[in-house]
C-alpha atoms as a PDB file:
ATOM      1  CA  UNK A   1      -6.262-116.685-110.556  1.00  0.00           C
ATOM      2  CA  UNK A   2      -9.668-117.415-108.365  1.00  0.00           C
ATOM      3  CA  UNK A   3     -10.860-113.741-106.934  1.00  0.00           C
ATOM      4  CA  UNK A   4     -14.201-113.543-105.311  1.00  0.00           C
ATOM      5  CA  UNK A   5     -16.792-110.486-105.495  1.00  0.00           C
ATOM      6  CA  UNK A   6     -16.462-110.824-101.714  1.00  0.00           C
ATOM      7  CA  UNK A   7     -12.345-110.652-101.750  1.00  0.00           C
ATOM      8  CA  UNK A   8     -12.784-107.685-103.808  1.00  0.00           C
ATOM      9  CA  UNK A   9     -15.343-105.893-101.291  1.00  0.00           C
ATOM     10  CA  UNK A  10     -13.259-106.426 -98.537  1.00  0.00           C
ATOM     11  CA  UNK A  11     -10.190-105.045-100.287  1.00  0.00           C
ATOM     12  CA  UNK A  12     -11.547-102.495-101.176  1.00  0.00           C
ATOM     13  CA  UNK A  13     -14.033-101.592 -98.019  1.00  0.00           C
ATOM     14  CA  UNK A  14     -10.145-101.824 -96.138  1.00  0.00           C
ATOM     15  CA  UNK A  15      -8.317 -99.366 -98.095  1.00  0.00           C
ATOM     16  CA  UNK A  16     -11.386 -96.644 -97.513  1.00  0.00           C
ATOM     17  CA  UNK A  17     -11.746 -97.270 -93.374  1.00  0.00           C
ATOM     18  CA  UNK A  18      -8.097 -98.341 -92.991  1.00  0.00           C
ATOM     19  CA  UNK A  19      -9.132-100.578 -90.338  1.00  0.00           C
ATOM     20  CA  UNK A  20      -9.743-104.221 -90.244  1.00  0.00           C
ATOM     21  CA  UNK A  21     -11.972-103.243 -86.928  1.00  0.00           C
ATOM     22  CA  UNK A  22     -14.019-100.603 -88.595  1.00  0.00           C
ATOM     23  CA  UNK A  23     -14.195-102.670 -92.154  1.00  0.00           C
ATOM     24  CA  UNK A  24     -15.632-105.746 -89.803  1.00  0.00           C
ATOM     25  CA  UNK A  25     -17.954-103.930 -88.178  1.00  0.00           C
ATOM     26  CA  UNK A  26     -19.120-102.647 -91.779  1.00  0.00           C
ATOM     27  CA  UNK A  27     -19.325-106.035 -93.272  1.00  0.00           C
ATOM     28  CA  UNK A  28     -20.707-107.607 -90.605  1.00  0.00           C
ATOM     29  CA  UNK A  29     -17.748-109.898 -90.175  1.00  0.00           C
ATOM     30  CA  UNK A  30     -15.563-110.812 -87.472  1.00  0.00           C
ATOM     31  CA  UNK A  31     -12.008-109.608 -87.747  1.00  0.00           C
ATOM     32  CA  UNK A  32     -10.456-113.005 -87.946  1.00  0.00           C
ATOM     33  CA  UNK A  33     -12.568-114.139 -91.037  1.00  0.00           C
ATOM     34  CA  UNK A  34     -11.859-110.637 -92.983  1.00  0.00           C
ATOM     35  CA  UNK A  35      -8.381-111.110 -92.342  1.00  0.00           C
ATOM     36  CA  UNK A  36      -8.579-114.373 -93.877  1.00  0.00           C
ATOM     37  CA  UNK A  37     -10.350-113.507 -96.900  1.00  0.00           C
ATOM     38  CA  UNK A  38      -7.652-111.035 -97.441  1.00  0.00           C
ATOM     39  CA  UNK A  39      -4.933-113.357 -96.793  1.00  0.00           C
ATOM     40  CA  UNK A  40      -6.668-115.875 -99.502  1.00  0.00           C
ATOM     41  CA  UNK A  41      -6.870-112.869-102.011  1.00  0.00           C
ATOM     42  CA  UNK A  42      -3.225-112.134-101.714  1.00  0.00           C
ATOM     43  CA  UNK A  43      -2.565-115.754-101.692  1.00  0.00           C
ATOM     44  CA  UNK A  44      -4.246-115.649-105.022  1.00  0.00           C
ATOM     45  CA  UNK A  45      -3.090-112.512-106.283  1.00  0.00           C
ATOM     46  CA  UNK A  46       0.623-113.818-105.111  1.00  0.00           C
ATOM     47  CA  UNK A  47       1.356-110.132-103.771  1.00  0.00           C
ATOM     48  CA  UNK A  48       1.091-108.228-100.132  1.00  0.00           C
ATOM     49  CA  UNK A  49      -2.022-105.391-100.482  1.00  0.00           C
ATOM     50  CA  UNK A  50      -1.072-103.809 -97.203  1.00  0.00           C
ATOM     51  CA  UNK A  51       1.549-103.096 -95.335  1.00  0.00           C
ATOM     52  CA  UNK A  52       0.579-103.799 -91.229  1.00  0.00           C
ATOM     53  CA  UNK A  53       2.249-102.466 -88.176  1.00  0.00           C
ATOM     54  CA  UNK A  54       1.023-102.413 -84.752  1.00  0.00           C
ATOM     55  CA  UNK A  55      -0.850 -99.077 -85.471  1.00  0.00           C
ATOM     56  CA  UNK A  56      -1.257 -98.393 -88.544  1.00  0.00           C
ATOM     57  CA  UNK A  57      -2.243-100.064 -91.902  1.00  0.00           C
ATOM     58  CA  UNK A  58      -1.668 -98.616 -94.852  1.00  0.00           C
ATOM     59  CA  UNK A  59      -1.494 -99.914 -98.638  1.00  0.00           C
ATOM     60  CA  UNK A  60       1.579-102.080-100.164  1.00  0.00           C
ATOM     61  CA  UNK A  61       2.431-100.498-103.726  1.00  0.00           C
ATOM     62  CA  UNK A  62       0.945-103.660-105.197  1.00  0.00           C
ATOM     63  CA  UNK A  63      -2.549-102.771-103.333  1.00  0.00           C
ATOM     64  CA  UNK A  64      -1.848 -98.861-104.362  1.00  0.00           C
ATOM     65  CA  UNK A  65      -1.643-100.095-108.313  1.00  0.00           C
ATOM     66  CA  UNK A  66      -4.859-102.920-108.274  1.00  0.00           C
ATOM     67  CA  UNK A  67      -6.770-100.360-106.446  1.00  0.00           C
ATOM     68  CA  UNK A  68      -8.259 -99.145-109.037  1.00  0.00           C
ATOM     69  CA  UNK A  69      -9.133-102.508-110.888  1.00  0.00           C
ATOM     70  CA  UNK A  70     -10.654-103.384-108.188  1.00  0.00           C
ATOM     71  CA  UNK A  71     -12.925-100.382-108.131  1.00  0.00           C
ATOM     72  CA  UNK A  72     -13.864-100.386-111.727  1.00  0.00           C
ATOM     73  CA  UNK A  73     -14.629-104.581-111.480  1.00  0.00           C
ATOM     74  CA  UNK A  74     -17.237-103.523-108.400  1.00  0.00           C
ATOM     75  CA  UNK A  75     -18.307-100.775-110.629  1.00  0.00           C
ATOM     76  CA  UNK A  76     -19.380-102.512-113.719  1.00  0.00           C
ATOM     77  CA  UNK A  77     -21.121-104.768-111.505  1.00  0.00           C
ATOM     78  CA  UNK A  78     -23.089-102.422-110.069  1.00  0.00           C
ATOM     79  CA  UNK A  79     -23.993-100.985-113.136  1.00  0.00           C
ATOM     80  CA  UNK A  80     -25.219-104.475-114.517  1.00  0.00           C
ATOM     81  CA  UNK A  81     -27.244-104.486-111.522  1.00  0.00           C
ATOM     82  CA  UNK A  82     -28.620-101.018-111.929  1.00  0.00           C
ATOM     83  CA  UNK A  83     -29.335-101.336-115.315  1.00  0.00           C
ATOM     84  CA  UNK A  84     -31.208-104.918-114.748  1.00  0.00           C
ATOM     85  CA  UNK A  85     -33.251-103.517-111.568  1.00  0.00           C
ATOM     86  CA  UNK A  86     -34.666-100.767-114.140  1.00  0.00           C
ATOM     87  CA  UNK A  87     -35.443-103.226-116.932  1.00  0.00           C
ATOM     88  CA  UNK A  88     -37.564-104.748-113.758  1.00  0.00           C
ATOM     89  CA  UNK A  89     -38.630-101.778-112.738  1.00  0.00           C
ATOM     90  CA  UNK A  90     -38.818 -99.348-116.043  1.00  0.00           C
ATOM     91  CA  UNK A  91     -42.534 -98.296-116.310  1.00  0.00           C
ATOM     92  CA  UNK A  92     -41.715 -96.899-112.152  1.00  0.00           C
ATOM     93  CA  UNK A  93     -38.577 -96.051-112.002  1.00  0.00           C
ATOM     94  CA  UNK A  94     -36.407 -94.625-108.879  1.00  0.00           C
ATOM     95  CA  UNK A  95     -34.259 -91.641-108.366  1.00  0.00           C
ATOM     96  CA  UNK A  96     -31.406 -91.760-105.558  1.00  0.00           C
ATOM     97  CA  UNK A  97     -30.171 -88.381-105.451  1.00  0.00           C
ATOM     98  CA  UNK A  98     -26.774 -87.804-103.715  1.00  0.00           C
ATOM     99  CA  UNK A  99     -26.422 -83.816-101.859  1.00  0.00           C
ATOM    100  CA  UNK A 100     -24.073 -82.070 -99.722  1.00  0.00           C
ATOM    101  CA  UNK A 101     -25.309 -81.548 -96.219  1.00  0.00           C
ATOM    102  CA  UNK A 102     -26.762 -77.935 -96.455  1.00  0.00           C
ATOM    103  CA  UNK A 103     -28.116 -78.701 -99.540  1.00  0.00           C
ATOM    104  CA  UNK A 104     -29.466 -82.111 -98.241  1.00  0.00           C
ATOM    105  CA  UNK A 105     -31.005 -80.186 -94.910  1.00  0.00           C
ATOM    106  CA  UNK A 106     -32.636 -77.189 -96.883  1.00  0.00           C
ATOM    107  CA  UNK A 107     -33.400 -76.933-100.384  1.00  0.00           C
ATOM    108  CA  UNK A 108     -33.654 -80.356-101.191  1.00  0.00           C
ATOM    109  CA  UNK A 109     -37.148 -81.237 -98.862  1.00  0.00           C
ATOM    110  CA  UNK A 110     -38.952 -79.277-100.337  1.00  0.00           C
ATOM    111  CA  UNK A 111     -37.794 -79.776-104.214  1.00  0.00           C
ATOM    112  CA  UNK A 112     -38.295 -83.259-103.469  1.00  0.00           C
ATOM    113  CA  UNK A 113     -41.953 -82.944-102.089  1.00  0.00           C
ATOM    114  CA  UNK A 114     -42.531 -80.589-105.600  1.00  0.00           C
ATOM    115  CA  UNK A 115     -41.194 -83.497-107.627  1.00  0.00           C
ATOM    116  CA  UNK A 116     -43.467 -85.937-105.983  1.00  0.00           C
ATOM    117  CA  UNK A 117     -46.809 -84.092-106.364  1.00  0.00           C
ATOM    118  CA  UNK A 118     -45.860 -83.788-110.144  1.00  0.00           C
ATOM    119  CA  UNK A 119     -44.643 -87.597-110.296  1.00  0.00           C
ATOM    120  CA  UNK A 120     -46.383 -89.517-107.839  1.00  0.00           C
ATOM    121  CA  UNK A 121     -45.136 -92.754-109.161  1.00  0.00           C
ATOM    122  CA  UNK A 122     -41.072 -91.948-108.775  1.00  0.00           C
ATOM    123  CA  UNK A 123     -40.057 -92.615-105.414  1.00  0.00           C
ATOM    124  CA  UNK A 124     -36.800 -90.226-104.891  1.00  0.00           C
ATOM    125  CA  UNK A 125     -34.194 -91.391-102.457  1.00  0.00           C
ATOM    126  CA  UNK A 126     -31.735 -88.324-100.647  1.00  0.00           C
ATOM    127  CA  UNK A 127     -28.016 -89.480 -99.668  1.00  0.00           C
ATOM    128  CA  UNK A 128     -26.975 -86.684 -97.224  1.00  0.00           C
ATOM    129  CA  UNK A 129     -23.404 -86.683 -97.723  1.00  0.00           C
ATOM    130  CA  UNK A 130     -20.190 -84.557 -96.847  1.00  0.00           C
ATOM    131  CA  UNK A 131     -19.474 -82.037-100.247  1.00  0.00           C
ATOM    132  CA  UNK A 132     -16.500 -84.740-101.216  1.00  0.00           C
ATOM    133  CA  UNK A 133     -18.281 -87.637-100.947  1.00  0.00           C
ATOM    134  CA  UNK A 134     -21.370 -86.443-103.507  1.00  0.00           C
ATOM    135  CA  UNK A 135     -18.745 -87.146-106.557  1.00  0.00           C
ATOM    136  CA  UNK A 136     -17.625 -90.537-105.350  1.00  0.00           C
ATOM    137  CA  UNK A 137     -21.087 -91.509-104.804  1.00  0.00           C
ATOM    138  CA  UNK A 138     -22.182 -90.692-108.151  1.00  0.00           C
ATOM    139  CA  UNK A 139     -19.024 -92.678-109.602  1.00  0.00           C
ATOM    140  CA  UNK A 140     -19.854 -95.793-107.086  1.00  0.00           C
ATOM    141  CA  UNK A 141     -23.032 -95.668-108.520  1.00  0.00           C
ATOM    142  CA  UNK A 142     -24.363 -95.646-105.319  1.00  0.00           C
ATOM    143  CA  UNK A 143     -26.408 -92.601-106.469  1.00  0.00           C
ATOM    144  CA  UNK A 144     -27.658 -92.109-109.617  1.00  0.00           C
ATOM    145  CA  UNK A 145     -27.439 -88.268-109.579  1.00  0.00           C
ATOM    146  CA  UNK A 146     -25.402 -85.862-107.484  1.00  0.00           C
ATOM    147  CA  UNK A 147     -25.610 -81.861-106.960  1.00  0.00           C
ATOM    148  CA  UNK A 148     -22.847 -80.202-104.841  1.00  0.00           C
ATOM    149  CA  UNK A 149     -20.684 -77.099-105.162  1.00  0.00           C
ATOM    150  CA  UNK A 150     -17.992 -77.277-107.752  1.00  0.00           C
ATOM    151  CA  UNK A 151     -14.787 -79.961-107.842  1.00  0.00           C
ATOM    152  CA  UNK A 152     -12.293 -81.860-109.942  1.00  0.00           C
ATOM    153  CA  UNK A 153     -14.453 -84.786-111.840  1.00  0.00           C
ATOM    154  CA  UNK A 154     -13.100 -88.274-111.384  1.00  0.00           C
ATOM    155  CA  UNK A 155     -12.478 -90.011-114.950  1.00  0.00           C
ATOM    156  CA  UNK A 156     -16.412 -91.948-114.995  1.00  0.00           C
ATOM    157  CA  UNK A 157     -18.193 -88.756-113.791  1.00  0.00           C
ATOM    158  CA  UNK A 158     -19.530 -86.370-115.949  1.00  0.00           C
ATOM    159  CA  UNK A 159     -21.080 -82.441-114.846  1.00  0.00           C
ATOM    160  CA  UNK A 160     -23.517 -79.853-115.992  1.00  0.00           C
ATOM    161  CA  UNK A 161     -24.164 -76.513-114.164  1.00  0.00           C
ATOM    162  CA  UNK A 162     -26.885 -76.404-112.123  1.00  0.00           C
ATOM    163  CA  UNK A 163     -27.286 -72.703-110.642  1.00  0.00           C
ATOM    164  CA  UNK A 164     -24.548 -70.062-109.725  1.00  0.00           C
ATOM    165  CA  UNK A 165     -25.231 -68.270-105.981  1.00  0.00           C
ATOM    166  CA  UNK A 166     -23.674 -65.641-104.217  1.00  0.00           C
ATOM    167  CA  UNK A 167     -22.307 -65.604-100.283  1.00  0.00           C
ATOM    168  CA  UNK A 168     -25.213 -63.565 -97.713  1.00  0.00           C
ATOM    169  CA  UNK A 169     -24.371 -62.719 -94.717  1.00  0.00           C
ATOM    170  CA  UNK A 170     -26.523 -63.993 -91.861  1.00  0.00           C
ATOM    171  CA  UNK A 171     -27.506 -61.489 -88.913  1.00  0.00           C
ATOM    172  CA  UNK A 172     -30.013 -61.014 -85.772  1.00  0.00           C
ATOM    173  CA  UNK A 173     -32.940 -59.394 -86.544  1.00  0.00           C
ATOM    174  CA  UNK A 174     -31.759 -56.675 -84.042  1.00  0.00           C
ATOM    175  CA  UNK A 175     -28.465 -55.984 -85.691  1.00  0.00           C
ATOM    176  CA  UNK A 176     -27.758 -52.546 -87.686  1.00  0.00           C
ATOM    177  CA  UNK A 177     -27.279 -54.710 -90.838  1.00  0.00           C
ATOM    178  CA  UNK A 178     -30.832 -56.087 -90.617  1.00  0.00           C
ATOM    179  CA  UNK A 179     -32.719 -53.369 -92.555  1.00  0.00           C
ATOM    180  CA  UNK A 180     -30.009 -53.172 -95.155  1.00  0.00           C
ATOM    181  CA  UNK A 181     -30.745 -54.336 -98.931  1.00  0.00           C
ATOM    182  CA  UNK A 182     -27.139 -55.739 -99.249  1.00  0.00           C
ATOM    183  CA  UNK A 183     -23.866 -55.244 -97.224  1.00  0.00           C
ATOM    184  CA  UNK A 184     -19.992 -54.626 -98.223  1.00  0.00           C
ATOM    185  CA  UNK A 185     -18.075 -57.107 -96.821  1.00  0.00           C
ATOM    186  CA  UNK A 186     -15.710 -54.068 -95.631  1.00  0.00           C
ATOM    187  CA  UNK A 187     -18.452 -52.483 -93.455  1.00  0.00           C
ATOM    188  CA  UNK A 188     -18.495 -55.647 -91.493  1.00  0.00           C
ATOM    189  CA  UNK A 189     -16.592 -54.919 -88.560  1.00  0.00           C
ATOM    190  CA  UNK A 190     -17.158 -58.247 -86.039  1.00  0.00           C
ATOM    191  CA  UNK A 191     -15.934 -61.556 -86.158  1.00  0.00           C
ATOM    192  CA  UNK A 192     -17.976 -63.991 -88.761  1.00  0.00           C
ATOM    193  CA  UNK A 193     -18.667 -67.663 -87.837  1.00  0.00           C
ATOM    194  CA  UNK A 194     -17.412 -69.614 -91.484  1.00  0.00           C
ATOM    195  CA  UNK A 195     -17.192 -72.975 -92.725  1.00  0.00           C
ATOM    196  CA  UNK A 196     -13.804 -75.226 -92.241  1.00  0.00           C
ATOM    197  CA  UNK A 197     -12.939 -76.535 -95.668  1.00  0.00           C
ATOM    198  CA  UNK A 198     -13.666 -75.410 -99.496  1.00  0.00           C
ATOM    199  CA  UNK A 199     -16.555 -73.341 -98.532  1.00  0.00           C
ATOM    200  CA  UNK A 200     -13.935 -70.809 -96.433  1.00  0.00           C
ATOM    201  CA  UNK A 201     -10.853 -70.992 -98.429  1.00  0.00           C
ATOM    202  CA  UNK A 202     -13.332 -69.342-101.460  1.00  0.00           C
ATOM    203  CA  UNK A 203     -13.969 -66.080 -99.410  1.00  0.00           C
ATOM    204  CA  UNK A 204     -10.274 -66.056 -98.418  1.00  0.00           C
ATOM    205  CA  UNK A 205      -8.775 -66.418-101.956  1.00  0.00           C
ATOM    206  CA  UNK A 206     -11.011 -63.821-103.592  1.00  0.00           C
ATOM    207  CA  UNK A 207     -11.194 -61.466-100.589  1.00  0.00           C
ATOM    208  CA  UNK A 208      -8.572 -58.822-100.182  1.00  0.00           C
ATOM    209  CA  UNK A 209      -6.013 -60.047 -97.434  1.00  0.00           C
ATOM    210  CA  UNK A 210      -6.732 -57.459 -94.834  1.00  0.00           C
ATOM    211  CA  UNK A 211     -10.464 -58.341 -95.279  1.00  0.00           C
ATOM    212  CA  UNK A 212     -10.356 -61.874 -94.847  1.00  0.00           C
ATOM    213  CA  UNK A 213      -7.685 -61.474 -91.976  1.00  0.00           C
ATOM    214  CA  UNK A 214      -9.644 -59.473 -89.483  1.00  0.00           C
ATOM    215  CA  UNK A 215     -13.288 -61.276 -90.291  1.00  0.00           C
ATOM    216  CA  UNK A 216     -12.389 -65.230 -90.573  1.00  0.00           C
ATOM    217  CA  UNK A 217     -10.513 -66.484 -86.939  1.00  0.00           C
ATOM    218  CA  UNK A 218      -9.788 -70.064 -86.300  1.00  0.00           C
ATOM    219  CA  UNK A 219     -11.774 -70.528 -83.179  1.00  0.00           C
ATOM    220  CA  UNK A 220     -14.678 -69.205 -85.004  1.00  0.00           C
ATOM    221  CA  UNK A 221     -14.959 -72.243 -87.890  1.00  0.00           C
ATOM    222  CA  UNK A 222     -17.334 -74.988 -87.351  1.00  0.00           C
ATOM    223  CA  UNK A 223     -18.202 -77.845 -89.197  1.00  0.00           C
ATOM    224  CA  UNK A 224     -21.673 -77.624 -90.208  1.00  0.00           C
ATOM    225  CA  UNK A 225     -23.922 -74.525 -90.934  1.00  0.00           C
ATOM    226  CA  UNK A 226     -26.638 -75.573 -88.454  1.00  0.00           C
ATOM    227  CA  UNK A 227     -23.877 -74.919 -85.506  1.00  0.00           C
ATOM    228  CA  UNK A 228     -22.761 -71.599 -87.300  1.00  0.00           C
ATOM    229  CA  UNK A 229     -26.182 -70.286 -86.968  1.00  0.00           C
ATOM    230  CA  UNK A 230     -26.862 -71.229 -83.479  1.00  0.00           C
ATOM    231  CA  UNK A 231     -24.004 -69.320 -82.532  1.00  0.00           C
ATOM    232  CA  UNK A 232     -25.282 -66.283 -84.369  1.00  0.00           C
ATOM    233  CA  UNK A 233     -28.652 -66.843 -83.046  1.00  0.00           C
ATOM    234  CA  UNK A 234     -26.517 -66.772 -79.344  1.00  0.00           C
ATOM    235  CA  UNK A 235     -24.498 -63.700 -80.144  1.00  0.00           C
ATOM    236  CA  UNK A 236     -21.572 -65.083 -80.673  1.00  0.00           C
ATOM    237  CA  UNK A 237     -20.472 -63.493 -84.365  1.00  0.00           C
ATOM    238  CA  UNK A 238     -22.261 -63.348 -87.862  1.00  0.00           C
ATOM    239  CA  UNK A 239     -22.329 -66.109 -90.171  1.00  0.00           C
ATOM    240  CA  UNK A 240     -21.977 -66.541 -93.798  1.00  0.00           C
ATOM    241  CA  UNK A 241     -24.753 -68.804 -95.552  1.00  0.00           C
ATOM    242  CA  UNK A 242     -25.919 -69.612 -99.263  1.00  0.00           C
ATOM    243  CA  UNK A 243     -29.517 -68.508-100.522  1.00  0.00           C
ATOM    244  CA  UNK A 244     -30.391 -72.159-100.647  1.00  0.00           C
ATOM    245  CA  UNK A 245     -30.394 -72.094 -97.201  1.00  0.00           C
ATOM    246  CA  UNK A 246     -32.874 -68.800 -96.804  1.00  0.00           C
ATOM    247  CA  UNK A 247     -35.238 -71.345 -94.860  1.00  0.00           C
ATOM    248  CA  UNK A 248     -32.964 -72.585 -92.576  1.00  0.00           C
ATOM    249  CA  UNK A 249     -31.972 -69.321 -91.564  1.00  0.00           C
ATOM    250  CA  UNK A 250     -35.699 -68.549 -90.994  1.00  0.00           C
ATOM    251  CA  UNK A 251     -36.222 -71.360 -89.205  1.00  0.00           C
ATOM    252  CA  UNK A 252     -33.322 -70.069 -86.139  1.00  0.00           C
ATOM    253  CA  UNK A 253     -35.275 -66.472 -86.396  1.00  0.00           C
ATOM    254  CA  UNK A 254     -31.950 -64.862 -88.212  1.00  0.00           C
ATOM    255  CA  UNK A 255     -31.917 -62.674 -91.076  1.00  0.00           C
ATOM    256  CA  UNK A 256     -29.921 -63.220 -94.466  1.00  0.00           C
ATOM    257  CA  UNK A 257     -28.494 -59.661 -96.843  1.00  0.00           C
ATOM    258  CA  UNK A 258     -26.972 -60.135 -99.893  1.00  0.00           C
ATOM    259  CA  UNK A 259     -23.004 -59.279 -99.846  1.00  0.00           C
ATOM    260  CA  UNK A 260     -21.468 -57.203-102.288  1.00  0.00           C
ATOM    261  CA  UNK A 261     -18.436 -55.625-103.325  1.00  0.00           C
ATOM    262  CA  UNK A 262     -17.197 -57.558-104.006  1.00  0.00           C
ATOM    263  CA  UNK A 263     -20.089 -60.047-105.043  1.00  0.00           C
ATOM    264  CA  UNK A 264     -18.825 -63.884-104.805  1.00  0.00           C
ATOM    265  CA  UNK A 265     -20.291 -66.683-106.430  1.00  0.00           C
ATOM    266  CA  UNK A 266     -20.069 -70.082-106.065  1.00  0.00           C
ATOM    267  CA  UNK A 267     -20.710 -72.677-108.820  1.00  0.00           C
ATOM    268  CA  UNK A 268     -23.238 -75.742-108.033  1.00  0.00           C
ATOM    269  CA  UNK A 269     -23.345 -79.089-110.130  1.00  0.00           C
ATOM    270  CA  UNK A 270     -25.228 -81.617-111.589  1.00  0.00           C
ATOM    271  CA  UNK A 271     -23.168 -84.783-111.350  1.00  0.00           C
ATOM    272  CA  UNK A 272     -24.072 -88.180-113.487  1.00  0.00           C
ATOM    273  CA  UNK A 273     -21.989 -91.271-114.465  1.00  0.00           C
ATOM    274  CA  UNK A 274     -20.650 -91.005-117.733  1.00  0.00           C
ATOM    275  CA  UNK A 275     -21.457 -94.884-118.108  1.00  0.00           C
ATOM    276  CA  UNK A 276     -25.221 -94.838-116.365  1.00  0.00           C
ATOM    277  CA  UNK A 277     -28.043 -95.142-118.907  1.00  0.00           C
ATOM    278  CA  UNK A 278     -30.362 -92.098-117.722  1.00  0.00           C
ATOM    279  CA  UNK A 279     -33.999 -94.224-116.989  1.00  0.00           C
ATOM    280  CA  UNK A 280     -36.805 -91.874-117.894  1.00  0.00           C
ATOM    281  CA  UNK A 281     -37.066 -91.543-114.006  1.00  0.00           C
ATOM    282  CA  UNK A 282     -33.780 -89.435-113.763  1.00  0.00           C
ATOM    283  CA  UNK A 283     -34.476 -87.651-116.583  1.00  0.00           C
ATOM    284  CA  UNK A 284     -37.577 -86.287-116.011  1.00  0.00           C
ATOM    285  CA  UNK A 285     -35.850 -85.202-111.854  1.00  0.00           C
ATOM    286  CA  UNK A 286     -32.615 -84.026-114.061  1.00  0.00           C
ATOM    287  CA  UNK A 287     -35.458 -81.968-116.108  1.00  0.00           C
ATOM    288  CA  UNK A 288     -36.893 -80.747-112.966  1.00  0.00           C
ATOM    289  CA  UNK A 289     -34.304 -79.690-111.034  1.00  0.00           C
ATOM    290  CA  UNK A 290     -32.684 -77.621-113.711  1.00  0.00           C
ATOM    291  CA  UNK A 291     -36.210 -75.940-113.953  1.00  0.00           C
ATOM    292  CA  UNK A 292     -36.295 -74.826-110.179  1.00  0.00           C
ATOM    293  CA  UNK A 293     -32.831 -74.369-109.436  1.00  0.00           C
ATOM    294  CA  UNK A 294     -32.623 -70.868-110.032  1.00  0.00           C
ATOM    295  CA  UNK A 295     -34.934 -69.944-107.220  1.00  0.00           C
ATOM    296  CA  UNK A 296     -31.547 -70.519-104.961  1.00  0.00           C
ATOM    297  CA  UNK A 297     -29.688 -67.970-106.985  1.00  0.00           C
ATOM    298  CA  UNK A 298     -30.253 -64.658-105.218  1.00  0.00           C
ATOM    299  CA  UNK A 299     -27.337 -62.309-106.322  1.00  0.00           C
ATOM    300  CA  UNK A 300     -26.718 -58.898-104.873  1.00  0.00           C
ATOM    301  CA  UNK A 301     -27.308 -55.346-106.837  1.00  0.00           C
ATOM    302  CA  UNK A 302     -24.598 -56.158-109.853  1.00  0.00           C
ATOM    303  CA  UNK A 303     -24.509 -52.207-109.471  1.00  0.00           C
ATOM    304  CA  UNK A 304     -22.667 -52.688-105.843  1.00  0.00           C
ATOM    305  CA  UNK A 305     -20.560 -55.667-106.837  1.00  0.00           C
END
C-alpha cells in the first residue's frame, strides 16, 4: 500500500467541501488532477471513497470508516510539525488562538492588545471562526487554543471553564427599559431580534413556553450579532447580546440591562488538544486569559433571578 500525504489531503479536504470544484479551488489544483489523485488513492487503497452522481457526492462506507484514519495520520503530522517549529522557535514562542465570531469581534482585541504590552515577544494569532468550528480547529491543530460557548468535546480535545455570563438585553437609549438596572424577561412586550442556532435554542429551552413564543419570531433571527444590532439601532425590535460584547453595543450607540428572572447563563470554554505539549507561550496566554475573563461576566441582581 503506497498513500501519499497529498492523497490523504485531498481525501480528506473532499469529504469537508463535498465538491471536487470547491476542494480544487482550495488546493490550488485543477479538477482533473484532484480527481486523479483520488482515483490513484483508491487504486491503492483497492476500495471506492465516494459515491458520485451527477449532483451530488457523498462518501462510500469504505470512505465513511478510513475517515477517521485519515484525520488522525494528518493530525500527528501536524503535531510533529508543531512541536518541531517550537523547538525552533522556543525562547519566542507563538499563540494562535481560535474564537467564535462575537467573541473574535469584541472581547478578544482588546485582551489581545493587554497580552502584548505584558509579552511583547509572543506574537498572538486570532482565527475568527463560526462557534462549531472553534473545537475542530483546536483538534486540527490548526489552533493551539480555542474559547467558545459550551459543546460536546471530540475524543483529542480537552476543556476547562473559562467564565460563566448571563443573556442582557440590548435597547435604544430612548426606550423605557433604558434607565432600568435589570429587566424581567416577562415585562418585555416587543419582538426581540435573536441568534439562529445554539445561542437561541438556550433562551427557548429554559424560558417558559408562552415567553419564548410571543418574544423569538422566525423572521426576526439573523446570523450574526452585528446585523441584530443594526436592526435595533433602526427600530426594528430589541436584541439579546452577551456582556462580552458591552463594547460593541457601545460602539452602534445602544444600551445593554441585565435580564433576570429568570437569570440565564451560558458556559464559555477553554479548549486545548489533549496531545499538544503547552510551549511556555500558551501557557503564560492560558494564564492570562483565565485572569481577565471574568470582566465579561456581568450577572444580574441574584435577588431578581
Amino acid at each position: 500500500m503506497n498513500i501519499t500525504l497529498r492523497q490523504l489531503r485531498a481525501f480528506v479536504a473532499i469529504a469537508e467541501y463535498k465538491s471536487f470544484t470547491k476542494t480544487a479551488d482550495e488546493l490550488h489544483l485543477t479538477q482533473s488532477s484532484l480527481s486523479g489523485i483520488i482515483k490513484e488513492l483508491e487504486k491503492n487503497l483497492g476500495v471506492q471513497l465516494f459515491d458520485r452522481t451527477t449532483r451530488q457526492l457523498h462518501l462510500s462506507g469504505a470512505g465513511e470508516r478510513l475517515l477517521p484514519y485519515a484525520f488522525r495520520v494528518l493530525g500527528e503530522l501536524r503535531l510533529l510539525g508543531n512541536e518541531l517549529d517550537d523547538l525552533k522557535d522556543f525562547d519566542q514562542g507563538k499563540v494562535r488562538l481560535a474564537a467564535s465570531q462575537q467573541l473574535a469581534a469584541s472581547a478578544m482585541p482588546g485582551l489581545i492588545h493587554q497580552f502584548r504590552q505584558a509579552h511583547p515577544n509572543i506574537p498572538v494569532t486570532l482565527l475568527d471562526c463560526s462557534i462549531e468550528e472553534v473545537i475542530s480547529r483546536v483538534q486540527s491543530l490548526e489552533a493551539d487554543i480555542g474559547i467558545g460557548p459550551e459543546r460536546v468535546l471530540t475524543q483529542d480535545v480537552a476543556a476547562s471553564a473559562l467564565f460563566s455570563a448571563d443573556f442582557c438585553l440590548v435597547v435604544p437609549p430612548c426606550h423605557a427599559f433604558a434607565d432600568r438596572p435589570w429587566v424581567a424577561w416577562d415585562d418585555i412586550d416587543e419582538p426581540v431580534t435573536t441568534l439562529r442556532g445554539n445561542f437561541t435554542q438556550t433562551l427557548i429551552d429554559e424560558l417558559p413556553k408562552e415567553i419564548s413564543h410571543r418574544l423569538f419570531r422566525p423572521d426576526y433571527q439573523v446570523n450574526f450579532l452585528s446585523t441584530a444590532l443594526g436592526m435595533t439601532q433602526k427600530g426594528f425590535g430589541l436584541s439579546i447580546a452577551m456582556p462580552y460584547a458591552k463594547n460593541w453595543v457601545d460602539q452602534h450607540g445602544l444600551v445593554m440591562i441585565p435580564l433576570a428572572s429568570p437569570i440565564i447563563s451560558r458556559r464559555f470554554m477553554l479548549y486545548t488538544h489533549k496531545r499538544r505539549s503547552a510551549t511556555p507561550a500558551i501557557t503564560a496566554f492560558m494564564t492570562f486569559i483565565h485572569t481577565h475573563a471574568n470582566s465579561w461576566s456581568v450577572n444580574a441582581p441574584a435577588s431578581h433571578g
